[in-house]
C-alpha atoms as a PDB file:
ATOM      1  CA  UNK A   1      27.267 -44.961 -60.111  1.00  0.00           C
ATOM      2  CA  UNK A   2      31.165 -44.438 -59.888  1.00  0.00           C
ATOM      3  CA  UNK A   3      33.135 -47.626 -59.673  1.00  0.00           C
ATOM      4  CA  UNK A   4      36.251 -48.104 -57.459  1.00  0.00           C
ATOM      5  CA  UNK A   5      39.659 -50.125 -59.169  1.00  0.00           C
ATOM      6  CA  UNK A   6      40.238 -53.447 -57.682  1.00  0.00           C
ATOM      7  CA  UNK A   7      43.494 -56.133 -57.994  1.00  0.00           C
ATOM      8  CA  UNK A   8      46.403 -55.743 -56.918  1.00  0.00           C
ATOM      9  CA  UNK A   9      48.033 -52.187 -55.863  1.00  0.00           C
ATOM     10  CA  UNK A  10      44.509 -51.043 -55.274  1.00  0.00           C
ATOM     11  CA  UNK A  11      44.191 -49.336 -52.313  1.00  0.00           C
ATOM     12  CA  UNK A  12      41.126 -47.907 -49.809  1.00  0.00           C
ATOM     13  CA  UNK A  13      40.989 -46.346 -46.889  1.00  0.00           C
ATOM     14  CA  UNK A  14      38.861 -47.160 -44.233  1.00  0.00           C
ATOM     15  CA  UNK A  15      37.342 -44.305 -42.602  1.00  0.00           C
ATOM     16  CA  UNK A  16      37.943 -45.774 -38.734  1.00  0.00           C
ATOM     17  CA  UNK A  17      39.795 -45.553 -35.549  1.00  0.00           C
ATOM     18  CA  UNK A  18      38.137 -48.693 -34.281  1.00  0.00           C
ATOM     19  CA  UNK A  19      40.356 -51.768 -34.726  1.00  0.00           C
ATOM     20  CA  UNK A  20      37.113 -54.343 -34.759  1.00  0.00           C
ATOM     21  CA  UNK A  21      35.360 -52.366 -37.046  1.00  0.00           C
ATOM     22  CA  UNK A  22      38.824 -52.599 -40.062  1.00  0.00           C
ATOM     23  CA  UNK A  23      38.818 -56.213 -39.012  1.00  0.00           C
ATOM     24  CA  UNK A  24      35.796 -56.864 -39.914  1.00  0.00           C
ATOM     25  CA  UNK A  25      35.509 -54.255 -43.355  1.00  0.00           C
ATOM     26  CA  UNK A  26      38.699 -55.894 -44.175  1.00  0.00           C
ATOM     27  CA  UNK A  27      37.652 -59.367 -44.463  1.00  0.00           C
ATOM     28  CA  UNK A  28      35.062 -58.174 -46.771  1.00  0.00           C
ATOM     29  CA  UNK A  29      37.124 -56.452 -48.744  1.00  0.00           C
ATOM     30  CA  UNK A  30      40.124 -59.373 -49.155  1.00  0.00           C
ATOM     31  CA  UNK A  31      38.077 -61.040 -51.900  1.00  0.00           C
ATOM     32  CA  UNK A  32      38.730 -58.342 -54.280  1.00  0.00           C
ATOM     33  CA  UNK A  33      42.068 -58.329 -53.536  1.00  0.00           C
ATOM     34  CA  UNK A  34      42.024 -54.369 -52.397  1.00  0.00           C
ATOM     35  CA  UNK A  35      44.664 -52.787 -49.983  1.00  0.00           C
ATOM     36  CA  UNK A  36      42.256 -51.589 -47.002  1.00  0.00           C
ATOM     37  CA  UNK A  37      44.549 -49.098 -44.827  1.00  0.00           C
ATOM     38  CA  UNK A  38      42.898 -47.393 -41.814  1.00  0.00           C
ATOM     39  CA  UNK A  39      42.386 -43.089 -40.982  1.00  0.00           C
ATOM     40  CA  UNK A  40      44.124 -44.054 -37.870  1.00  0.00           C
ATOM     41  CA  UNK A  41      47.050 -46.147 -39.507  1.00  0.00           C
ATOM     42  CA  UNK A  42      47.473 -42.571 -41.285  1.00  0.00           C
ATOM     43  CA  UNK A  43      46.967 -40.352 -38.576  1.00  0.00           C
ATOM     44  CA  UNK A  44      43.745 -38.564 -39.901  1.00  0.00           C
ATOM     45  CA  UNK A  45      41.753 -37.114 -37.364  1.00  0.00           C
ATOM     46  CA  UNK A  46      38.392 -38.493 -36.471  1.00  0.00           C
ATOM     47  CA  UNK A  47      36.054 -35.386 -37.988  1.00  0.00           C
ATOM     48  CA  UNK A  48      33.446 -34.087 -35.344  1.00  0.00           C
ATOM     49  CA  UNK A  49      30.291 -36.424 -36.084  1.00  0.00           C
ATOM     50  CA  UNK A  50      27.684 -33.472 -36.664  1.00  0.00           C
ATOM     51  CA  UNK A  51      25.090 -35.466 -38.706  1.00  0.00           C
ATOM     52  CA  UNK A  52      21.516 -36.274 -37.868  1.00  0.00           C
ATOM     53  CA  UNK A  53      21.257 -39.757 -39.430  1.00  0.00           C
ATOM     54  CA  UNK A  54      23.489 -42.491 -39.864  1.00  0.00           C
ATOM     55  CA  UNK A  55      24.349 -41.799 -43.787  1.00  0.00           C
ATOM     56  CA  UNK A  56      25.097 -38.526 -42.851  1.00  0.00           C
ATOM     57  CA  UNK A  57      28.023 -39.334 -40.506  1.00  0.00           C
ATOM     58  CA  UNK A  58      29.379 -41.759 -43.129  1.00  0.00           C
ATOM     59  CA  UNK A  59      29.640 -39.213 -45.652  1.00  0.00           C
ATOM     60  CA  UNK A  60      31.232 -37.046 -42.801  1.00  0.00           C
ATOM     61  CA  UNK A  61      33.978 -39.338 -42.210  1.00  0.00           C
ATOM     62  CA  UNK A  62      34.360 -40.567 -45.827  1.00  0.00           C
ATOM     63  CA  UNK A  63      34.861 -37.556 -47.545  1.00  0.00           C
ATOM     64  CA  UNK A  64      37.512 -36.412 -44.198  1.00  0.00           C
ATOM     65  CA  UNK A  65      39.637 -39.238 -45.322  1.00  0.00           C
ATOM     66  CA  UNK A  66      39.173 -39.387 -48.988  1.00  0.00           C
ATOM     67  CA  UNK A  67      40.501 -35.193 -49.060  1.00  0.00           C
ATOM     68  CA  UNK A  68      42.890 -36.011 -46.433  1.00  0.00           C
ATOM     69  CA  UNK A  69      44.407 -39.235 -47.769  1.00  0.00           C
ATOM     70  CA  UNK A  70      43.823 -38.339 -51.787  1.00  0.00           C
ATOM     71  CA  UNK A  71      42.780 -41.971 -51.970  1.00  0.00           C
ATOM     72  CA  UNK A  72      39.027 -43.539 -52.140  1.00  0.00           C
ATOM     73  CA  UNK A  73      37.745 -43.857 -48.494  1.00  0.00           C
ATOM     74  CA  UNK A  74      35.107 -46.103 -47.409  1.00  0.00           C
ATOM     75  CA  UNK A  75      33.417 -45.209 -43.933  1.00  0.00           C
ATOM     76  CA  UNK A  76      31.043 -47.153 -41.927  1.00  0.00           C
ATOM     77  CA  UNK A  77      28.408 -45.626 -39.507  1.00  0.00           C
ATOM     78  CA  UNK A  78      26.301 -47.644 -37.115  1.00  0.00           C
ATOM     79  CA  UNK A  79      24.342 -48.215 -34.392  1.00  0.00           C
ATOM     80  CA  UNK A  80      21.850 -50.163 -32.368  1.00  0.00           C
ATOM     81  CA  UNK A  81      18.140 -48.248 -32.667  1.00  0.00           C
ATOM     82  CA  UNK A  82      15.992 -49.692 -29.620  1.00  0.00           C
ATOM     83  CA  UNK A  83      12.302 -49.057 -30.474  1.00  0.00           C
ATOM     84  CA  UNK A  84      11.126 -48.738 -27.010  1.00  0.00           C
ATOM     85  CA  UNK A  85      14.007 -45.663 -26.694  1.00  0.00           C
ATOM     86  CA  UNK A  86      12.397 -44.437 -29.474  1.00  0.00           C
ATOM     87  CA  UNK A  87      15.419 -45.167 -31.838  1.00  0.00           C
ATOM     88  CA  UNK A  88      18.199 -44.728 -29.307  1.00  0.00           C
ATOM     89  CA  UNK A  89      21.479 -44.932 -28.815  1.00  0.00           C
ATOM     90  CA  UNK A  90      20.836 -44.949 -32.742  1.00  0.00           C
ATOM     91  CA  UNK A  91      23.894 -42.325 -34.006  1.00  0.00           C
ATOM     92  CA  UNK A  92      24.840 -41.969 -30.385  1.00  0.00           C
ATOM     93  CA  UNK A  93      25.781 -45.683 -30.163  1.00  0.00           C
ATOM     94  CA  UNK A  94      29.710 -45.655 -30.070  1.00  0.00           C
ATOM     95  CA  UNK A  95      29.138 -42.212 -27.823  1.00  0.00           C
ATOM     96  CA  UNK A  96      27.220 -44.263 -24.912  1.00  0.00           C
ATOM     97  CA  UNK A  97      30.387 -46.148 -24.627  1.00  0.00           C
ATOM     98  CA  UNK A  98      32.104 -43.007 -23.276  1.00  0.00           C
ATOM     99  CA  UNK A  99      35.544 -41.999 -24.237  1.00  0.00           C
ATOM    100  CA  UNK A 100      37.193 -45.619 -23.579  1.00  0.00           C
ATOM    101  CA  UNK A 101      34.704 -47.439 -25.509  1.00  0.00           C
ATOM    102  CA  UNK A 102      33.179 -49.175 -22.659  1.00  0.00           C
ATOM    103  CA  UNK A 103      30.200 -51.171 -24.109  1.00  0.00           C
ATOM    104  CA  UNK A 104      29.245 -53.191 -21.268  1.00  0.00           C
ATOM    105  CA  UNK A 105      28.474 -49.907 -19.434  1.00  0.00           C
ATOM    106  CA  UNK A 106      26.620 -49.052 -22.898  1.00  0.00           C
ATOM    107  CA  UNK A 107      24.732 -52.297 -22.909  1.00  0.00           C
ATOM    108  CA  UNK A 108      23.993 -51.732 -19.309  1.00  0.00           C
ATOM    109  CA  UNK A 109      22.605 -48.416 -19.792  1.00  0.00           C
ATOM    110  CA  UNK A 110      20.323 -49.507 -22.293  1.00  0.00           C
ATOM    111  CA  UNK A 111      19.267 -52.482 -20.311  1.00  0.00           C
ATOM    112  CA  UNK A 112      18.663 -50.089 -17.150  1.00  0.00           C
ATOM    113  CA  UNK A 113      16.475 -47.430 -19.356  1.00  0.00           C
ATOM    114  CA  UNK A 114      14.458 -50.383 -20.846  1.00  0.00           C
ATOM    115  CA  UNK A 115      13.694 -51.788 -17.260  1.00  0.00           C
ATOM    116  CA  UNK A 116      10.818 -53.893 -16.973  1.00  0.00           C
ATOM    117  CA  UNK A 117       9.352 -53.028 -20.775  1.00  0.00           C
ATOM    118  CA  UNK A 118       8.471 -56.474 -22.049  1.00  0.00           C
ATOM    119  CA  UNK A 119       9.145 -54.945 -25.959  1.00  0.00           C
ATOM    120  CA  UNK A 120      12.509 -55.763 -26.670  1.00  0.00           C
ATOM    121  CA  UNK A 121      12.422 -55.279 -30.727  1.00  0.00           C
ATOM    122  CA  UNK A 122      15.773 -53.435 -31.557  1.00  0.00           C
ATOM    123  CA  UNK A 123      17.962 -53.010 -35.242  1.00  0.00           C
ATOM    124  CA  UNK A 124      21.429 -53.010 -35.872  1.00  0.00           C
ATOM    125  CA  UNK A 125      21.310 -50.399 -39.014  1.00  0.00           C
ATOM    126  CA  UNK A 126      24.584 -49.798 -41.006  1.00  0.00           C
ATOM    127  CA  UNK A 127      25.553 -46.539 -43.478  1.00  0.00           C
ATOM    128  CA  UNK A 128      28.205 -47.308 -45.921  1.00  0.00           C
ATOM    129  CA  UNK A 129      29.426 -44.485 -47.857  1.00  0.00           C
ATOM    130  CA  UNK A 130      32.823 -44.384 -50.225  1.00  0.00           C
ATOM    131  CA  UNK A 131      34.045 -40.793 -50.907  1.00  0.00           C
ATOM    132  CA  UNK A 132      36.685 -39.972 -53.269  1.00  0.00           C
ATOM    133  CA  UNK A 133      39.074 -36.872 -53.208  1.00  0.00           C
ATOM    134  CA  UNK A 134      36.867 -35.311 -55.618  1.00  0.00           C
ATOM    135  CA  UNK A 135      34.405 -34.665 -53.398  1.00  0.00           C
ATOM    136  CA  UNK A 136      31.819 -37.401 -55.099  1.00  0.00           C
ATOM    137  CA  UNK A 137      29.860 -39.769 -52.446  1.00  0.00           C
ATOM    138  CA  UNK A 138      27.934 -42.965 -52.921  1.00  0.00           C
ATOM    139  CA  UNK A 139      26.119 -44.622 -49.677  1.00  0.00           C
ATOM    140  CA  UNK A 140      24.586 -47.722 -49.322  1.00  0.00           C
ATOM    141  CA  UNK A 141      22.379 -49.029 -46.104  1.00  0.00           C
ATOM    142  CA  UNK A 142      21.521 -51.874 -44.542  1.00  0.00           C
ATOM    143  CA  UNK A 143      19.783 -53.088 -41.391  1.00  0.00           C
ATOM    144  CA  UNK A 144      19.179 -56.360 -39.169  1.00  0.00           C
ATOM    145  CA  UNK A 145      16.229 -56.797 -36.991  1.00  0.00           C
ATOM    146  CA  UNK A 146      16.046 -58.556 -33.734  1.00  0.00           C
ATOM    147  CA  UNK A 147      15.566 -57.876 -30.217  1.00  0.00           C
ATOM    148  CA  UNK A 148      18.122 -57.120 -27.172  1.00  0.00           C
ATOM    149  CA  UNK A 149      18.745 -59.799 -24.468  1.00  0.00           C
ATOM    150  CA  UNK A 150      20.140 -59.302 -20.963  1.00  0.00           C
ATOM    151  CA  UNK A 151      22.713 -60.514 -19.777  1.00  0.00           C
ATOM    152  CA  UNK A 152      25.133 -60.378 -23.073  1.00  0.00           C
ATOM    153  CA  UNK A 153      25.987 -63.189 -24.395  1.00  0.00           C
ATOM    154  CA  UNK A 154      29.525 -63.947 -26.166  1.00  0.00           C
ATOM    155  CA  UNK A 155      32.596 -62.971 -26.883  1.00  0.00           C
ATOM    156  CA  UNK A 156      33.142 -62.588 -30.561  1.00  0.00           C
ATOM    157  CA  UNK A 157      32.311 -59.281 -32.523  1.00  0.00           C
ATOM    158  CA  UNK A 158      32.754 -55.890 -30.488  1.00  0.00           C
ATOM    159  CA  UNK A 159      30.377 -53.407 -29.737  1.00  0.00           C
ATOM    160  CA  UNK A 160      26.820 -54.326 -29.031  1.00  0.00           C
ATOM    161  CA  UNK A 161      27.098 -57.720 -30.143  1.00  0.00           C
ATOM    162  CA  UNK A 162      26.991 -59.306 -27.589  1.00  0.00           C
ATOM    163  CA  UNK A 163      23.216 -58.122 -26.990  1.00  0.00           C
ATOM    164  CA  UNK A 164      22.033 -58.335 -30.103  1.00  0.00           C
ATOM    165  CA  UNK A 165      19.826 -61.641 -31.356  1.00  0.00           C
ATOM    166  CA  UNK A 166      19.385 -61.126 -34.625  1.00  0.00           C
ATOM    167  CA  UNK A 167      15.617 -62.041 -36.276  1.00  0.00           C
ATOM    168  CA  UNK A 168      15.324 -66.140 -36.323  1.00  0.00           C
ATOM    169  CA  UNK A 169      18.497 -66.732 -34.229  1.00  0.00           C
ATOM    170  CA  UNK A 170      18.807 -68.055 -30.931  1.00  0.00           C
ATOM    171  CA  UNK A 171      22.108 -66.531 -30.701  1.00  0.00           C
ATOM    172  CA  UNK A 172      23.767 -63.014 -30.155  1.00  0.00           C
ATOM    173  CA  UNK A 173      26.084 -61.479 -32.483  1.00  0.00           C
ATOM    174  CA  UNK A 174      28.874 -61.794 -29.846  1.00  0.00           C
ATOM    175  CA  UNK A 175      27.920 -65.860 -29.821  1.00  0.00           C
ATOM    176  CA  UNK A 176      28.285 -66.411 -33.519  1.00  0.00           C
ATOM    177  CA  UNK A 177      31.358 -67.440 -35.719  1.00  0.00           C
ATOM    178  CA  UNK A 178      32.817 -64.103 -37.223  1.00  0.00           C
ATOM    179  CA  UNK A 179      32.096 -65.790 -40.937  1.00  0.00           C
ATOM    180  CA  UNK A 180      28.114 -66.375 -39.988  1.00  0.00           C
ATOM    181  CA  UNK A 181      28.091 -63.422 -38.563  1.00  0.00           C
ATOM    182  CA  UNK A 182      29.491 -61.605 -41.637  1.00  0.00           C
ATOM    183  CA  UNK A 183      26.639 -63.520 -44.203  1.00  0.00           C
ATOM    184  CA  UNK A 184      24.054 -60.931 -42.523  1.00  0.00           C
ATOM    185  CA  UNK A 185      24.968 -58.856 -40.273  1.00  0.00           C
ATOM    186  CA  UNK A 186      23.675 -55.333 -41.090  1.00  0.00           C
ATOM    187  CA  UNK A 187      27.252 -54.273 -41.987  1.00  0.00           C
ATOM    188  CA  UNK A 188      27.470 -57.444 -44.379  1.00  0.00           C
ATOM    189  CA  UNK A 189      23.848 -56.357 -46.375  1.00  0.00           C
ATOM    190  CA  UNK A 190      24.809 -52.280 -46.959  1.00  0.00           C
ATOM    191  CA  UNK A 191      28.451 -53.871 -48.072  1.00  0.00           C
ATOM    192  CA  UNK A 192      26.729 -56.372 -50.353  1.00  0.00           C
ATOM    193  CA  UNK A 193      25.021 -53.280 -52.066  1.00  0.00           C
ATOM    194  CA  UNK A 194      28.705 -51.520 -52.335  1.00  0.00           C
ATOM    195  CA  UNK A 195      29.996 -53.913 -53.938  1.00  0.00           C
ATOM    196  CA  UNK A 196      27.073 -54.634 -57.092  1.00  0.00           C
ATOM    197  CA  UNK A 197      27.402 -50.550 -57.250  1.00  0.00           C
ATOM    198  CA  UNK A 198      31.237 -49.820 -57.080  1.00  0.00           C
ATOM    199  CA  UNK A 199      33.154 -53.162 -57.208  1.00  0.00           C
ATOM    200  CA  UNK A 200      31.012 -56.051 -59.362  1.00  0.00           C
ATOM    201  CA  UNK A 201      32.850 -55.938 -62.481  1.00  0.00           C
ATOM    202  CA  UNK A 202      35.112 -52.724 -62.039  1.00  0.00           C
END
């Protein structure tokens, strides 16, 4: 397992266009003091998203920044995999939003396809993967169960939150304080296996 360099000067990018999404993989990486700089702070192109599974597209968009920036890139692929759509929007999550990232049409669409189905069981699953310029990849993934509600409730996160009660919660993602949020969110448990693999100790 490669390690990354943390302190000071250290520097990452994060595989995104998505301002939420660096928000949020920023705060988890301020504790080890690392530089996180976005793909679209440096004018990389998103690459096409031609994988069948969630690690794939991470290691898509990790290694696109890692051999465009000649830094470490970390990238980030998730979705919200409804059982009774047999998975879906799964990988297709951020594309049900449509080109201006409309996710209360998403959450809509999902709501409208589920209809009158009493099973509501969903998963928020998250693909970490950190590329460097070398072409080497490590991933890392982690998922939250829970079921969908309609209407959406709250107005913190972005994306699906809002939707989304997480296994032994009462509230949505979108209704919780970022920091709770971030303790188990399915981003927070792949990132908690990053860091024992590439950051613990480097």
């Amino acid at each position: 397992m490669r390690r990354l360099d943390v302190g000071p000067g250290a520097r990452l990018v994060v595989a995104t266009h998505n301002p939420g999404k660096l928000v949020e993989i920023g705060a988890l990486l301020k504790p080890f003091g690392m530089d996180a700089v976005s793909a679209g702070e440096l004018d990389i192109p998103e690459p096409e998203e031609t994988g069948s599974t969630f690690v794939e597209n991470a290691v898509i968009k990790a290694l696109a920044s890692a051999v465009a920036s000649g830094l470490p890139a970390l990238a980030d692929d998730s979705g919200l995999a409804v059982e009774a759509l047999g998975g879906d929007p799964g990988i297709y999550s951020a594309r049900w939003a449509g080109p201006d990232k409309d996710f209360d049409m998403a959450m809509e669409t999902v709501n409208r396809l589920l209809g009158d189905n009493p099973d509501r069981r969903a998963a928020f699953v998250c693909a970490l993967a950190v590329a460097w310029p070398d072409g080497h990849v490590e991933t890392f993934e982690g998922t939250v169960d829970g079921t969908v509600c309609w209407p959406p409730r709250g107005g913190n996160g972005f994306g699906y939150d809002p939707f989304f009660v997480p296994e032994g919660f009462d509230e949505t993602f979108g209704e919780m304080e970022p920091a709770r949020k971030h303790e188990m969110s399915h981003r927070a448990r792949a990132f908690a296996l990053f860091v024992e693999a590439c950051l613990k100790g480097a």
